[in-house]
Each structure stands twice: as C-alpha cells, then as structure tokens.
Protein backbone atom coordinates (compact mmCIF):
# COMPACT_ATOMS: atom_id res chain seq x y z
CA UNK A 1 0.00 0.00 0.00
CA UNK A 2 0.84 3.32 -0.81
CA UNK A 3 0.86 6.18 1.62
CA UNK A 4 -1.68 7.82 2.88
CA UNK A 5 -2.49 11.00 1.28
CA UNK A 6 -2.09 14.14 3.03
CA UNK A 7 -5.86 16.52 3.56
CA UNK A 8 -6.03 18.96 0.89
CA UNK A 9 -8.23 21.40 1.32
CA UNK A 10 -10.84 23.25 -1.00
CA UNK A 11 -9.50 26.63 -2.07
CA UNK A 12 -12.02 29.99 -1.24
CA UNK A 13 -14.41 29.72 -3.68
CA UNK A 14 -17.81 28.46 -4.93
CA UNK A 15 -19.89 25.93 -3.09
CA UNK A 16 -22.55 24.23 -4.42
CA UNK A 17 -25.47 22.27 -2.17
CA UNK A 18 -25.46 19.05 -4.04
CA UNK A 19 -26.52 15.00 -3.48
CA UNK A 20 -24.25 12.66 -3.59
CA UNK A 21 -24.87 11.84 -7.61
CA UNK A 22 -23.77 15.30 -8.16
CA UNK A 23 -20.74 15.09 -6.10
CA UNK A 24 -19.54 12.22 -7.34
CA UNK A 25 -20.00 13.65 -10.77
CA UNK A 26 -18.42 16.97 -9.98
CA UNK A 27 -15.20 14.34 -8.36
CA UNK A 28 -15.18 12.44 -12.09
CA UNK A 29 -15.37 15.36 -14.47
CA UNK A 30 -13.12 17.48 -12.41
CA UNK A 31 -10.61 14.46 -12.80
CA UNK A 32 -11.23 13.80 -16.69
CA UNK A 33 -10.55 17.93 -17.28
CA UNK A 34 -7.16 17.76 -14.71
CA UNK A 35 -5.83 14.20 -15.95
CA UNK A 36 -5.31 13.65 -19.55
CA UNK A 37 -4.84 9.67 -17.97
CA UNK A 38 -8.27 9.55 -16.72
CA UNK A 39 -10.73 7.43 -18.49
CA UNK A 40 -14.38 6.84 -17.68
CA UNK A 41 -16.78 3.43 -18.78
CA UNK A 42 -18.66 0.80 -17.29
CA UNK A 43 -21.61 -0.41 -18.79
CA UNK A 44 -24.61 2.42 -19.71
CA UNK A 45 -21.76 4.88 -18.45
CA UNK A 46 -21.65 6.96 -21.54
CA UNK A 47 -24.63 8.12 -23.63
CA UNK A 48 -26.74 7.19 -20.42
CA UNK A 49 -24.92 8.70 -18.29
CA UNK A 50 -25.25 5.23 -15.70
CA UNK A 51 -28.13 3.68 -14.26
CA UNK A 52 -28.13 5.93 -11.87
CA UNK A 53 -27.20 8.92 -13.91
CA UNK A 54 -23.73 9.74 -11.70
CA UNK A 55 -21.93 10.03 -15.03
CA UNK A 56 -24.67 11.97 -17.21
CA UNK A 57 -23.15 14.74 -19.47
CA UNK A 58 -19.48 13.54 -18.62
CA UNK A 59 -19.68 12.24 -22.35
CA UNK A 60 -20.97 15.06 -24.10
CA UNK A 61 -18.35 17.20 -22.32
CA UNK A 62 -14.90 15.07 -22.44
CA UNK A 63 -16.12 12.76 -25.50
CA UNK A 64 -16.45 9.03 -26.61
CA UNK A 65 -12.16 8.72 -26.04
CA UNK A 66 -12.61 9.08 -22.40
CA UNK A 67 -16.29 8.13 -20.92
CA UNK A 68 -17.59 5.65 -23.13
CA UNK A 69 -20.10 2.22 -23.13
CA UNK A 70 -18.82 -1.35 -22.22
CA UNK A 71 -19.97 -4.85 -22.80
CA UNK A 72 -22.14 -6.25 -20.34
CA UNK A 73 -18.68 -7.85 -19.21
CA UNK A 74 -17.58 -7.10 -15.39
CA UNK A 75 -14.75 -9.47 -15.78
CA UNK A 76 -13.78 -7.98 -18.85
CA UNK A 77 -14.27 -3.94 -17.69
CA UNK A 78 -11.85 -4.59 -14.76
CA UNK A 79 -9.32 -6.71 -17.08
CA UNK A 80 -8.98 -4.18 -19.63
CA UNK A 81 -9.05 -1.31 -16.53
CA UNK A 82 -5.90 -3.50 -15.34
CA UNK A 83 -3.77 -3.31 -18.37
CA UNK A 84 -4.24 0.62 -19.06
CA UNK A 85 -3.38 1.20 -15.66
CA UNK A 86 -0.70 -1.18 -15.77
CA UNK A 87 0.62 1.33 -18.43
CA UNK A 88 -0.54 4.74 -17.25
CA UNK A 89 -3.71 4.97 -17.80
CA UNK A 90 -6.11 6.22 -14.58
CA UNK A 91 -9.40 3.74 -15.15
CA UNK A 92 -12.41 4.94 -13.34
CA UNK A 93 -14.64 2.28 -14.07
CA UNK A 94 -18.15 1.22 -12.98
CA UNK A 95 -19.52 -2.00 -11.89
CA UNK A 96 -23.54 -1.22 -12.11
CA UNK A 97 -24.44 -2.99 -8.84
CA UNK A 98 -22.15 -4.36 -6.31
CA UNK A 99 -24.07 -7.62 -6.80
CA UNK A 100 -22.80 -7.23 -10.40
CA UNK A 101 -18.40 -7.55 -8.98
CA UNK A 102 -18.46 -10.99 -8.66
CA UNK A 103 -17.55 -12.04 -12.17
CA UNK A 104 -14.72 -9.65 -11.99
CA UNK A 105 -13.49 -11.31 -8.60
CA UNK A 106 -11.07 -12.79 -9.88
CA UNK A 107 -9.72 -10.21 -12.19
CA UNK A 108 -9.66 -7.66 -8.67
CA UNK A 109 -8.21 -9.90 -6.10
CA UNK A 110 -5.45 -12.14 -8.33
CA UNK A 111 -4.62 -9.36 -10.78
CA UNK A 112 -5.56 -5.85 -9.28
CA UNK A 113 -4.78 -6.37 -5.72
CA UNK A 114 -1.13 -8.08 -6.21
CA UNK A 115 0.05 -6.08 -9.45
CA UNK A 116 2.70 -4.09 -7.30
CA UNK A 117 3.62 -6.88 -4.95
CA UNK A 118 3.95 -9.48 -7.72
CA UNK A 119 6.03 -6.93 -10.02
CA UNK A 120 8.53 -5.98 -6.90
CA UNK A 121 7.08 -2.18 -7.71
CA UNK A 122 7.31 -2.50 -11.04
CA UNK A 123 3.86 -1.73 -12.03
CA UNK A 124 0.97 -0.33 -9.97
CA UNK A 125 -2.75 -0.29 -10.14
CA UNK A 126 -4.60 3.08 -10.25
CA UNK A 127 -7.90 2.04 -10.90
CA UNK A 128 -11.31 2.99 -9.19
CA UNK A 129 -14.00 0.12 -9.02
CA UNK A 130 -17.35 2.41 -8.62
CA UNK A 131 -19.54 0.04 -6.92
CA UNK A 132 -23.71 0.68 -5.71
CA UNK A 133 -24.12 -1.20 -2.86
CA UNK A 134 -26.84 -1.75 -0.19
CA UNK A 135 -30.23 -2.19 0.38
CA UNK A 136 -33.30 0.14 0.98
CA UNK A 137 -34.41 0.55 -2.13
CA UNK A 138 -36.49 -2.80 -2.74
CA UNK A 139 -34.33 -4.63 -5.15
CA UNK A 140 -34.63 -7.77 -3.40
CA UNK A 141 -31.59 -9.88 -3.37
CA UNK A 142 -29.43 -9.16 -6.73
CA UNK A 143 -29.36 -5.25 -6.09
CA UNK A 144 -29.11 -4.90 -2.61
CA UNK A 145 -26.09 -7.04 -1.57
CA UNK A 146 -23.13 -5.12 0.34
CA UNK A 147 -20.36 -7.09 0.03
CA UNK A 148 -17.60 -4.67 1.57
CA UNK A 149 -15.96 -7.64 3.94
CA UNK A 150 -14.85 -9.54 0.44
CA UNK A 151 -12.87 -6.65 -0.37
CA UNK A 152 -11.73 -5.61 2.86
CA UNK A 153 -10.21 -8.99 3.21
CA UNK A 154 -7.86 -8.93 0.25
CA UNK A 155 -4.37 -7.39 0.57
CA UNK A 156 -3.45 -4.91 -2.03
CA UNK A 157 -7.35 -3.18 -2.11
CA UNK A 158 -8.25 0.08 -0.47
CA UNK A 159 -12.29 -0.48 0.13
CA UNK A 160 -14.29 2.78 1.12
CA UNK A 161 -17.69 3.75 1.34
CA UNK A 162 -18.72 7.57 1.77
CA UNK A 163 -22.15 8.64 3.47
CA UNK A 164 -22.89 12.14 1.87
CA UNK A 165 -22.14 14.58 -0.77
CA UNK A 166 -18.71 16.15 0.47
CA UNK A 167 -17.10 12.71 1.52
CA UNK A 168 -17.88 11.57 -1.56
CA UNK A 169 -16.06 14.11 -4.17
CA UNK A 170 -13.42 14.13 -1.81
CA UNK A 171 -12.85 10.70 -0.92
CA UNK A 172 -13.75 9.89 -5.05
CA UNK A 173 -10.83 12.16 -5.64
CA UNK A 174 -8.54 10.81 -3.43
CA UNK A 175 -9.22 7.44 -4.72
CA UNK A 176 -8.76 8.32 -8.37
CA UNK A 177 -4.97 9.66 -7.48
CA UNK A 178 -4.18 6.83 -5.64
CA UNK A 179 -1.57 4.50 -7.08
CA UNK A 180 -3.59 1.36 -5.19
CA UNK A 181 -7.08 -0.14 -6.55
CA UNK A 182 -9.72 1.54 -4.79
CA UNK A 183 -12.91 -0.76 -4.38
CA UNK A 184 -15.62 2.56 -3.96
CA UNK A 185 -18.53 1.72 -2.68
CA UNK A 186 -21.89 4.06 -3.15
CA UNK A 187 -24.63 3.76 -0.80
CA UNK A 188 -27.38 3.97 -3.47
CA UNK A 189 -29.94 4.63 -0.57
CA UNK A 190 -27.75 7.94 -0.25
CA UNK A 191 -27.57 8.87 -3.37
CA UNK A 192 -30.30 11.44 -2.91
CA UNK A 193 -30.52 12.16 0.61
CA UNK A 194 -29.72 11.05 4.15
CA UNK A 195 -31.95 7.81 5.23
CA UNK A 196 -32.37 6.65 9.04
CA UNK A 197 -34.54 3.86 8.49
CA UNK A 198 -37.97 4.87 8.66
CA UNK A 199 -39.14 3.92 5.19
CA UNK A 200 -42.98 5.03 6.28
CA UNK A 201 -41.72 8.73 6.72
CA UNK A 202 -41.36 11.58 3.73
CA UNK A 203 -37.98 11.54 2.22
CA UNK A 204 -34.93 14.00 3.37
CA UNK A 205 -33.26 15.71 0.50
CA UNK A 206 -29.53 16.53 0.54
CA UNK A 207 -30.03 20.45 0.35
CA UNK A 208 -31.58 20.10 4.13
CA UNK A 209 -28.00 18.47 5.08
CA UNK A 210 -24.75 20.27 5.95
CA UNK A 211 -22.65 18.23 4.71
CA UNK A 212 -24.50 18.45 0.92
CA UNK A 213 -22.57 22.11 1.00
CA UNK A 214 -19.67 20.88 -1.69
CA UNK A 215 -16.40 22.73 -3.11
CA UNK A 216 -16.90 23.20 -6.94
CA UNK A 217 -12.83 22.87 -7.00
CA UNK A 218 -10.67 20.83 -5.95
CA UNK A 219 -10.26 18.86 -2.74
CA UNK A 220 -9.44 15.61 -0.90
CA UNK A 221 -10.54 13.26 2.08
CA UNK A 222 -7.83 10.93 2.86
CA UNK A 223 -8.35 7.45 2.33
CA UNK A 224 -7.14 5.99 5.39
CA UNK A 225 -9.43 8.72 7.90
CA UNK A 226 -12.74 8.12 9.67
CA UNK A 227 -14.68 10.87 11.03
CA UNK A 228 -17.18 11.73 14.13
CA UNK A 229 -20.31 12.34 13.19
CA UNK A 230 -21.31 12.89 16.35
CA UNK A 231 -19.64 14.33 19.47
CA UNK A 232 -20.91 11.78 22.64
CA UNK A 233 -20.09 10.13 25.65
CA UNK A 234 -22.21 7.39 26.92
CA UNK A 235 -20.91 4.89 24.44
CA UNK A 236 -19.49 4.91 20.76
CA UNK A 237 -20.87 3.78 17.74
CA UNK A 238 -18.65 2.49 14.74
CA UNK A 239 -20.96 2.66 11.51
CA UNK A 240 -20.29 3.40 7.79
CA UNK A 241 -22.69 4.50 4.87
CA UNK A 242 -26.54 4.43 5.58
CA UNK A 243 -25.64 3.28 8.77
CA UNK A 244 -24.80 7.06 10.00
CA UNK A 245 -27.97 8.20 9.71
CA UNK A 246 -29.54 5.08 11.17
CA UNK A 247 -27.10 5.60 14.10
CA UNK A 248 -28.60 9.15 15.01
CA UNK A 249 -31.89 8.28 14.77
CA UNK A 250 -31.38 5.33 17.40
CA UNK A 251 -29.20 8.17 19.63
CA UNK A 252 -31.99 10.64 19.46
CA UNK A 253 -34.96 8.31 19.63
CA UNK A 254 -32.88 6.41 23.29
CA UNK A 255 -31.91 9.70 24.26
CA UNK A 256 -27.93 7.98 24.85
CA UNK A 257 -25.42 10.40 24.26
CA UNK A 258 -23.53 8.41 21.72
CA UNK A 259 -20.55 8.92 20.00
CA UNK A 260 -21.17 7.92 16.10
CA UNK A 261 -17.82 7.39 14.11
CA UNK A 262 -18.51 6.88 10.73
CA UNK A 263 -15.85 4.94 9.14
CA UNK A 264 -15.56 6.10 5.96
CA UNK A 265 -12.66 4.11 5.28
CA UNK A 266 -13.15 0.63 5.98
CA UNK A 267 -9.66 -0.51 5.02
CA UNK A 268 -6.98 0.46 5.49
CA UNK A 269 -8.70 1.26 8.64
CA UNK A 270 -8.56 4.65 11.18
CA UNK A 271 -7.85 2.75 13.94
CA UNK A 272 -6.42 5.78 15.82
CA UNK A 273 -10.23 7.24 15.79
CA UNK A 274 -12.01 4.17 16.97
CA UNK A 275 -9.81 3.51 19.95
CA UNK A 276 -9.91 6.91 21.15
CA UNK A 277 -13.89 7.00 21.50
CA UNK A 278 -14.01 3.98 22.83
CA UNK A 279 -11.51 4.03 25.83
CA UNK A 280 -13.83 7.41 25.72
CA UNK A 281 -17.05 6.21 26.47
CA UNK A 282 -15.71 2.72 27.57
CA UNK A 283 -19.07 1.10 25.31
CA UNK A 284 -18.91 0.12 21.90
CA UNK A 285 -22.25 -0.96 19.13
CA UNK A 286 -21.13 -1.88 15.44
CA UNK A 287 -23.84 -1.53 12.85
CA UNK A 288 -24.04 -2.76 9.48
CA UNK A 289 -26.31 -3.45 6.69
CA UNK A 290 -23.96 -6.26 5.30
CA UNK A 291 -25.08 -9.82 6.43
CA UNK A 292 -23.87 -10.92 10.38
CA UNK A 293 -21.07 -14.08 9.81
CA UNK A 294 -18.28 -12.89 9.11
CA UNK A 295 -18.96 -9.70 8.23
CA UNK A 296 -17.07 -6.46 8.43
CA UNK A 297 -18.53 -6.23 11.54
CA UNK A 298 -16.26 -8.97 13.43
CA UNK A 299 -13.00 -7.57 12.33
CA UNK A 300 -14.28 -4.57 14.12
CA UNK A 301 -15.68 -5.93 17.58
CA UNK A 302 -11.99 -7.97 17.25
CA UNK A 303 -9.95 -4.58 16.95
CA UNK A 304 -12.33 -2.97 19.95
CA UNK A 305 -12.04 -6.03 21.66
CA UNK A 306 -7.57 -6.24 21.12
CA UNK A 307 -7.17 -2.49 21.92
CA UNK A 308 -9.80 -1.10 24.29
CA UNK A 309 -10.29 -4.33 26.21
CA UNK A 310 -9.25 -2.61 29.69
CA UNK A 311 -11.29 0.34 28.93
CA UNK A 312 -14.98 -1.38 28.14
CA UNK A 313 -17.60 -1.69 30.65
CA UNK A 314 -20.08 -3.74 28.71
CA UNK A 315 -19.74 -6.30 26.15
CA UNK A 316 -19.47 -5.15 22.63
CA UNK A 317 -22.72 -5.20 20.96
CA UNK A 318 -23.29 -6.09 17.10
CA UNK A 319 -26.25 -5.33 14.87
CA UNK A 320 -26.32 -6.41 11.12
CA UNK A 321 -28.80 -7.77 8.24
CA UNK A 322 -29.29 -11.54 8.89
CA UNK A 323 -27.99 -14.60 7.65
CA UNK A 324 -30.32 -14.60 4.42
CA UNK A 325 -30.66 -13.33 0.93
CA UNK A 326 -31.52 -9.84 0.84
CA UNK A 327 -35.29 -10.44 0.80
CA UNK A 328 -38.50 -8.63 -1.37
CA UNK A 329 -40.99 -8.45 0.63
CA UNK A 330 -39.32 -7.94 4.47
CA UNK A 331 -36.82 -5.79 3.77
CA UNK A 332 -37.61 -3.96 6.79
CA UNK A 333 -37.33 -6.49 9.09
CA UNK A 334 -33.52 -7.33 7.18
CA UNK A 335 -32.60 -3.69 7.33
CA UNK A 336 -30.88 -2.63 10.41
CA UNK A 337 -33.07 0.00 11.88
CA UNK A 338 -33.17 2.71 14.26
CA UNK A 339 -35.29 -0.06 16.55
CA UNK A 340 -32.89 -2.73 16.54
CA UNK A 341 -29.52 -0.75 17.20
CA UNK A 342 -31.28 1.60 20.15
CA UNK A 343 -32.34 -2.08 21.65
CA UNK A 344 -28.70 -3.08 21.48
CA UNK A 345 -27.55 0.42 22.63
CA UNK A 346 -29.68 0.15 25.65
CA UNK A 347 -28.33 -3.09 26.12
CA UNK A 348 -24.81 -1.81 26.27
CA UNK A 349 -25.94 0.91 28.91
CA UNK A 350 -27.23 -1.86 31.00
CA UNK A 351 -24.55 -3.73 31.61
C-alpha cells in the first residue's frame, strides 16, 4: 500500500449544495478535465450517463475517447481497466451494482490487488471500481447485496464507502490519485438524501444536510481517515454509509449520548479514531447493513475487543442484516433499523 495521502483542502471559492450523484459527478469530471490519464466506462456509463445517472453529461463534455459504453462484461471492464493502468492509464470504471463484482473477482483480487507486490514495484494499479451497494431501495436480493468484507479482506485493495455529498467528491478524488485499486462503494440509498430507516416517513433531500454544502474545486478526504459524526459520551458507535444516519436516529430516539464514528474508510482502517472514542465512552455498538457471519462487523468488535479491552464496561454489541438473501418483501425487518440498534444500545448501557 501506498501512503496515505495528506488533507487537501478546497481553495475559497464556490460551493454548491449538491446529493451525492452530483458530487460524485463533480469528483469524475473534475478528474477527466485535470488528468489527460483519466478514463471513464462501465456499462450504460456513456450516452446514459449510468443507471443511476452519476456520469450523465461527462460524455458530451470530455467525448467518446474518455467516458464511453462497455460490454455487459464485469470481468472484462476490470481486465482491460488492469492493463491501461498497468501502463498509465487512470481507469475509473463502474460495476452497475455491487451484486454485479463478482464475475470480476477474480480479475480484482489475483490481478488488481497483487500487481505491485507481484512486479517488486514495477507496475501499480490506479484504478477505481465504482460500486452501488446496499439495500433500501427494494431490489430484493441481486441489487441490494453489500459485500464490503470480500474486499476488505484482500491485501493490495483500499475499500471505502462515503455517506454524503462532500465525503464523496473528496474521498472519489482521493481514490482516483491513488496509485492502489480503490474498491468505492456508493450507498445507493444515499444517493439522494440522508436515510435513518424509517421507510414510512417523507424523504430527506440533501439540500436540508450540511454536509451536501460541496467545493466546486478541488479537494481531498484521505483514504485511510474516519470521522465523528457525532460528538458523545455514553458509548461509541462504529458505523459506515446508511448506517450514519440510522445511528442518530437510534441516539436521538434512546436519548444515549452516543458517540457515532462513521468509518468512511473501511480498510486500510482509522484505527487511531475508533480507539480513542471507545476508551472514551468505555461502550462500543457496530452496525451494518452487510449480512452478520463474518462480516465487516467482526474484524471490528476484534480490533475494539484487542485495543480497548481494559477500557470497556459492557460487552461489545453487534447489529447487522441476517444470515439470508436480501429479501422482497421484508426488507424492513432485514434492514438494520433505528429499533434494533437503540435495543442493542440500551443493552450496552445496561450492563
């Protein structure tokens, strides 16, 4: 792994209140006009602008030589990513769900991942794997998956996962000058506002959020930094992505002072951050949306656990989606909701 890169600030200028589509399309065509090497495609990326529509008018604006339409091909968009990077090239590609990366598995974790270590240095791998991921949405099991702990697991990959508009350019940024493969992964849930779990309620657009008040120039977010969301002390609460928001609705509605730390980067990992709030608050909850075995999750009760163990006062608690396919038709009761992680936080006060 490379360095870490160093905070570079937004210069005085312009901001712009924008979701997290437009910030991650401000990150890309700021990139395409700064770095000849640059290149934008995935599948629909081009003339359609994505399924989502984080790429729309990048084509009209840069043209068909840099953001441009591939085969329906995940294995082969990350192959042929591999080999321009491998000579110079900056791929930004897209892989239309996350549920969509596992043909290219192979191409990320025995080609991408162990390009520098394999070639003594030789060669690197500056390529950014835009991923959707998550649930919320009601796309039932193949467009809802998060699979963040395959990634996290595989040496040579930076995996990250941004949880609103300024995060997003910045981190998207960071990851595109990186000299590592960056595994990006996009809340889809966020893409157009903050969501805390309560499906049945109207929802809250970005331009009500702070952090939806982006630079239109240039800036970065470190890779390796996590951030607190919010300032507490009864206990601390590692989250990442939709998670945030579900982890200050579950403060508010308990009425526990907690300390939310959203990740950001989920490897390499701010470890610095995490231990500090916990030997804090001496309490830890971890909450994702990702599946309970083995999940990200574990790593991060087993870090709490290694570092903080003379600090905690409770056991760690752990809330997650369940051991199932992503279901249709009780996605609610799979989601990790504000219900479920204020039980467990209460449980952690109880102790």
């Amino acid at each position: 792994m490379s360095a870490s890169q160093p905070v570079v600030a937004p210069a005085a200028g312009a901001r712009t209140r924008m979701t997290m589509i437009q910030a991650l399309r401000s990150a890309m065509d700021l990139m395409l006009g700064r770095d000849a090497n640059v290149v934008v495609y995935g599948e629909d990326v081009g003339y359609f602008g994505g399924v989502f529509r984080v790429t729309e008018g990048l084509q009209a604006k840069h043209g068909r030589a840099r953001v441009f339409d591939a085969p329906i091909s995940e294995g082969g968009i990350v192959g042929t990513a591999i080999g321009m990077a491998a000579y110079g090239l900056r791929p930004v590609v897209e892989i239309q769900f996350a549920d969509y990366s596992y043909p290219a598995y192979d191409q990320i974790v025995s080609e991408a991942a162990r390009l520098r270590y394999r070639s003594a240095g030789d060669f690197v791998a500056p390529i950014t794997i835009r991923m959707p991921c998550g649930g919320g949405i009601y796309g039932g099991q193949t467009h809802s998956q998060s699979p963040e702990v395959l990634y996290t697991h595989v040496c040579g990959l930076r995996t990250v996962m941004p949880s609103n508009p300024y995060d997003a350019k910045g981190l998207l940024i960071s990851a595109i000058e990186c000299e590592d493969p960056v595994i990006f992964l996009e809340p889809k849930r966020l893409y157009n506002g903050p969501f805390d779990g309560h499906h049945d309620r109207p929802l809250v657009p970005w331009s009500k959020h702070p952090r939806s008040e982006v630079p239109d120039g240039y800036y970065t977010v470190p890779l390796e930094s996590a951030t607190v969301q919010r300032a507490g002390s009864d206990l601390t609460v590692l989250a990442y992505g939709t998670m945030v928001y579900v982890a200050e609705a579950a403060a508010a509605e308990t009425g526990i002072d907690a300390e939310i730390i959203d990740l950001r980067s989920l490897w390499p990992l701010d470890l610095d951050t995490i231990v500090e709030s916990v030997k804090k608050t001496g309490r830890c909850v971890v909450v994702h949306e990702a599946t309970r075995s083995s999940g990200f999750g574990a790593e991060l009760v087993s870090l709490v656990q290694e570092h903080c163990f003379f600090h905690l006062e409770a056991p760690i608690e752990r809330v997650t989606g369940w051991d199932t396919p992503y279901p249709h038709a009780q996605e609610w009761a799979y989601f990790p909701g504000p219900a479920r992680l204020g039980a467990a936080m209460r449980r952690a006060m109880e102790t």
